[in-house]
Protein backbone atom coordinates (compact mmCIF):
# COMPACT_ATOMS: atom_id res chain seq x y z
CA UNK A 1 65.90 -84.56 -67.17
CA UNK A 2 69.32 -83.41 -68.53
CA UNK A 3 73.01 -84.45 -67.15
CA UNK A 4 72.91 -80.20 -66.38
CA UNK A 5 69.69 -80.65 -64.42
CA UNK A 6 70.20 -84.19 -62.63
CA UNK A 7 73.67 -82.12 -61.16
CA UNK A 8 71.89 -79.19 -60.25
CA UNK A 9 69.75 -80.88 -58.71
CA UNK A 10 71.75 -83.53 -56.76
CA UNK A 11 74.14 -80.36 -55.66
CA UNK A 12 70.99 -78.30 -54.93
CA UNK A 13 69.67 -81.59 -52.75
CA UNK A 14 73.21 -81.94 -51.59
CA UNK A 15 73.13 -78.59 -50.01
CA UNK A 16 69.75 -79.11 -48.36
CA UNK A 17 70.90 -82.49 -46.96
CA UNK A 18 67.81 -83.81 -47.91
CA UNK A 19 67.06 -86.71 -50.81
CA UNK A 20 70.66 -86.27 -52.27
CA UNK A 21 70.84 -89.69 -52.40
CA UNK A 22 68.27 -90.27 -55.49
CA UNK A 23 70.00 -89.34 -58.32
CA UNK A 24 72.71 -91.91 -57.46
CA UNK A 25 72.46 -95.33 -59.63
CA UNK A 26 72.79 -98.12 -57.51
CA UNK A 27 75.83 -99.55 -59.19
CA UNK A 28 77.77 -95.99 -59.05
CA UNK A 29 81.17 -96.27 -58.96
CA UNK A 30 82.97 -93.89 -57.32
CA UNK A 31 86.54 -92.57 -56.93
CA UNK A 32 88.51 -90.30 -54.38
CA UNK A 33 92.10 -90.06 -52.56
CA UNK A 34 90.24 -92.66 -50.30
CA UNK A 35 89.71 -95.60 -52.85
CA UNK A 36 87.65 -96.88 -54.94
CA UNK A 37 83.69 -98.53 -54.25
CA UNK A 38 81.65 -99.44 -56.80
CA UNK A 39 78.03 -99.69 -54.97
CA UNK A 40 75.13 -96.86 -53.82
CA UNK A 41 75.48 -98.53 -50.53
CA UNK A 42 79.23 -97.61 -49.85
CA UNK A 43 78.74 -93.73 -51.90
CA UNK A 44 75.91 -92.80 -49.41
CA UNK A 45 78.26 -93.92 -46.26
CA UNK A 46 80.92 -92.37 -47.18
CA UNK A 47 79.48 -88.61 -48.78
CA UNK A 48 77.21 -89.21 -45.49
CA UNK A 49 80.70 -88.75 -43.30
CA UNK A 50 81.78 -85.97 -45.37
CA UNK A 51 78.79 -83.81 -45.07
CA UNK A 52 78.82 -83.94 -41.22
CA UNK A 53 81.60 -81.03 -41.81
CA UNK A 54 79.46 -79.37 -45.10
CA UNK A 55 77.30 -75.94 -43.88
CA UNK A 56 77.60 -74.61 -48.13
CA UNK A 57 77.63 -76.09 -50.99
CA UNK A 58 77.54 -74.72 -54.47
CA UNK A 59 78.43 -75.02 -58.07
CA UNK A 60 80.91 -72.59 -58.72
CA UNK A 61 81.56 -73.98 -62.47
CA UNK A 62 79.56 -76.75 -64.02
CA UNK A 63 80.92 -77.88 -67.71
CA UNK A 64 78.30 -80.78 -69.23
CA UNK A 65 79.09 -82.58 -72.56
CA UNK A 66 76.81 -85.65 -73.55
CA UNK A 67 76.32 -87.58 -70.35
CA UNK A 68 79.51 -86.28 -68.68
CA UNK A 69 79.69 -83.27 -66.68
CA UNK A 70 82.64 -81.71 -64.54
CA UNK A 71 81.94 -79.68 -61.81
CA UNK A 72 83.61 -77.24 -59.68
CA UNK A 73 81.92 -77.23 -56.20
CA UNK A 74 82.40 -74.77 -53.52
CA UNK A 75 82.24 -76.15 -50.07
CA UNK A 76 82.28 -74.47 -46.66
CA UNK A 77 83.19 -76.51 -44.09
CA UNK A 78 82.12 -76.38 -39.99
CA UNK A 79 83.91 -78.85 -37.35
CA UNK A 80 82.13 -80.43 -34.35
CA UNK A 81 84.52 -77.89 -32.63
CA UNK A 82 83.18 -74.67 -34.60
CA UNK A 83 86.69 -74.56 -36.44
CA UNK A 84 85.78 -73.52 -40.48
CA UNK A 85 87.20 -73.83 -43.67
CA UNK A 86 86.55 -73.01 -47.02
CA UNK A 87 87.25 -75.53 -50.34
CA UNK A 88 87.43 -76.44 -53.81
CA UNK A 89 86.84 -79.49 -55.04
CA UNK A 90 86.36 -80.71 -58.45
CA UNK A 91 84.07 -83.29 -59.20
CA UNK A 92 83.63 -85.73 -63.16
CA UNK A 93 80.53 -86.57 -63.52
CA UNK A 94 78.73 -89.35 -65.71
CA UNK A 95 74.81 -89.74 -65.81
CA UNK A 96 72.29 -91.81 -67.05
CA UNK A 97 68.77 -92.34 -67.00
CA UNK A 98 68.77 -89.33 -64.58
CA UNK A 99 70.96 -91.07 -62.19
CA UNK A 100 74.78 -90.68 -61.46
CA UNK A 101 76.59 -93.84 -63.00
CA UNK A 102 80.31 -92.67 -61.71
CA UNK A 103 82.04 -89.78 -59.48
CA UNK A 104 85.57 -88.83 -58.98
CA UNK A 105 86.42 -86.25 -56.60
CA UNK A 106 89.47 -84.19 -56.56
CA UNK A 107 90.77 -81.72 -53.80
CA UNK A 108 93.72 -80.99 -51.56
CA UNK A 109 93.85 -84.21 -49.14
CA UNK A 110 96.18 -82.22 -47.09
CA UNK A 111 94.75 -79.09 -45.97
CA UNK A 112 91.57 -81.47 -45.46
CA UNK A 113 93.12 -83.90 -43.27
CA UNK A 114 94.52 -80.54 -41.67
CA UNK A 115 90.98 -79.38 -40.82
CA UNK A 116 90.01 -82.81 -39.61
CA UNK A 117 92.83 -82.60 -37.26
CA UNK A 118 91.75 -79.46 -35.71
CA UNK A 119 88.46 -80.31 -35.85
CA UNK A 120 88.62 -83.08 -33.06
CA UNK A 121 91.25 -81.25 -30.95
């Protein structure tokens, strides 16, 4: 499988909400606004809390060089409370052996703390 194909495929599975979690290397290390982990373990947890809120996702741009890839996701968001919002995020990418070695996410921290806030009220 290609570094196009194991992202397509993750996002595809990441939509579904179903098996997302095999083409993530169990070492993967993984940055965000949050922090930094470097284990599957602590990955899984934390995209698990995130995609509570997810209804959509899709790859909006997807740019793949060698084993990197950078990615452009489209996300549409639901609260516990109905409230909805839509996102960008962009996403860098390395595989190997069909498995994502390392992730960092980008997007605006504020407008999603924002919808976490009126989420829960």
């Amino acid at each position: 499988m290609t570094t196009k194909e194991t992202i397509q495929k993750y996002f595809a599975s990441l939509n579904e909400k179903k098996d997302w979690e095999l083409y993530i290397a169990d070492s993967i290390v993984f940055t965000s606004p949050g922090g930094k982990t470097e284990s599957k373990e602590a990955y899984v947890k934390a995209t698990n809390g995130f995609l509570r809120f997810v209804k959509l996702v899709k790859i909006s741009k997807l740019i793949v060089e060698g084993y990197n890839a950078s990615v452009i996701a489209h996300y549409r968001l639901q609260g516990p409370n109905g409230i909805t919002s839509e996102s960008k995020i962009a996403e860098i990418f390395e595989v190997k052996n069909n498995k994502i070695k390392s992730s960092a996410v980008f997007f605006d921290t504020a407008a999603f703390r924002e919808f976490v806030a009126k989420s829960n009220a």
